[in-house]
Protein backbone atom coordinates (compact mmCIF):
# COMPACT_ATOMS: atom_id res chain seq x y z
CA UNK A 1 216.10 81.59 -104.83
CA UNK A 2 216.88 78.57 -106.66
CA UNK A 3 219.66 76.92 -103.89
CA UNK A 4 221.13 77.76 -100.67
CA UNK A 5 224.38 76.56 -99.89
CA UNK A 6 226.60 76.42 -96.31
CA UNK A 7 230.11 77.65 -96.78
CA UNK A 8 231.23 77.31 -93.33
CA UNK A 9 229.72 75.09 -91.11
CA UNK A 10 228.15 76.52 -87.27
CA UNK A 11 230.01 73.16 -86.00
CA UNK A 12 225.96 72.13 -84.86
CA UNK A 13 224.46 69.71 -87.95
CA UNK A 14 220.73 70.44 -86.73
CA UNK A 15 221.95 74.70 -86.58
CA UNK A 16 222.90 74.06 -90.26
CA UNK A 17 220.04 72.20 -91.59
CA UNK A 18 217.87 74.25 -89.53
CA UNK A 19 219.06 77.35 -91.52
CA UNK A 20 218.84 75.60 -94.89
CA UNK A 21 215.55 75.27 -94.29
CA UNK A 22 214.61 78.88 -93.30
CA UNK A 23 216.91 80.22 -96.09
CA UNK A 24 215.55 78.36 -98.72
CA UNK A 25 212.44 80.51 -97.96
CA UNK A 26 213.53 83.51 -98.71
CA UNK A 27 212.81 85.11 -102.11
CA UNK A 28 214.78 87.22 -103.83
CA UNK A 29 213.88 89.29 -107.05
CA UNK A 30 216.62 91.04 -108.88
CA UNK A 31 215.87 93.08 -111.38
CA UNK A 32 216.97 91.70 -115.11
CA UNK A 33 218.27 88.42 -115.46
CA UNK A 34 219.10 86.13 -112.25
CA UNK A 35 222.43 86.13 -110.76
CA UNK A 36 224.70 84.68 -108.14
CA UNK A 37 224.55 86.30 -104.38
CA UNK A 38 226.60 85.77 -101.60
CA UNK A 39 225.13 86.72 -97.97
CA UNK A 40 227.34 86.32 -95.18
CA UNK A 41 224.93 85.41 -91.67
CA UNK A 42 226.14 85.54 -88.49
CA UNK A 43 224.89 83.43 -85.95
CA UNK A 44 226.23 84.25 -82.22
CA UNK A 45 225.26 82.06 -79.22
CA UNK A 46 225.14 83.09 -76.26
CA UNK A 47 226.37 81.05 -73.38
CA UNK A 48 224.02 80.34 -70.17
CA UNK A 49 225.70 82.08 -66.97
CA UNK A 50 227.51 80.20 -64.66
CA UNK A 51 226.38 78.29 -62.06
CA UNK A 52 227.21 78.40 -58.43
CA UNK A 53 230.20 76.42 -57.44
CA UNK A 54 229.17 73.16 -55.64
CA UNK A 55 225.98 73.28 -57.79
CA UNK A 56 225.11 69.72 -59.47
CA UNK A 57 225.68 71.24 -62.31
CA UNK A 58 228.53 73.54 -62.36
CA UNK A 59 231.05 72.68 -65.20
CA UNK A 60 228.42 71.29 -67.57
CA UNK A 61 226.03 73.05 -69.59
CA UNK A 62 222.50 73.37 -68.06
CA UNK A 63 219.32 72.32 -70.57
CA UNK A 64 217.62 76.15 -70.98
CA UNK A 65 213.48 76.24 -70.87
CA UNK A 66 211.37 76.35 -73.71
């Protein structure tokens, strides 16, 4: 693979550098001469559930565990 390219941005900078990175490890081997590919990848994030109401948090996003 010679260059990967982001068509539509996640909306998350590190998401889209982060995927640069893994994608420009991929390798690909047509057969013939090389050519142009287009590979749509969906990324889907998942929201955290909801907190209790009256929680310190409720409202705002909660930092998930490594």
């Amino acid at each position: 693979m010679s260059s990967v390219e982001i068509v539509q941005s996640t909306g998350y900078p590190e998401l889209d550098k982060s995927s640069i990175a893994a994608f420009s490890k991929w390798r690909f081997l047509p057969p013939g001469r090389p050519t142009k590919l287009k590979m749509p990848i969906t990324f889907t994030m998942k929201r955290p559930p909801a907190l209790p109401a009256g929680s310190p948090l409720s409202g705002a996003y909660r930092a998930i565990p490594e």
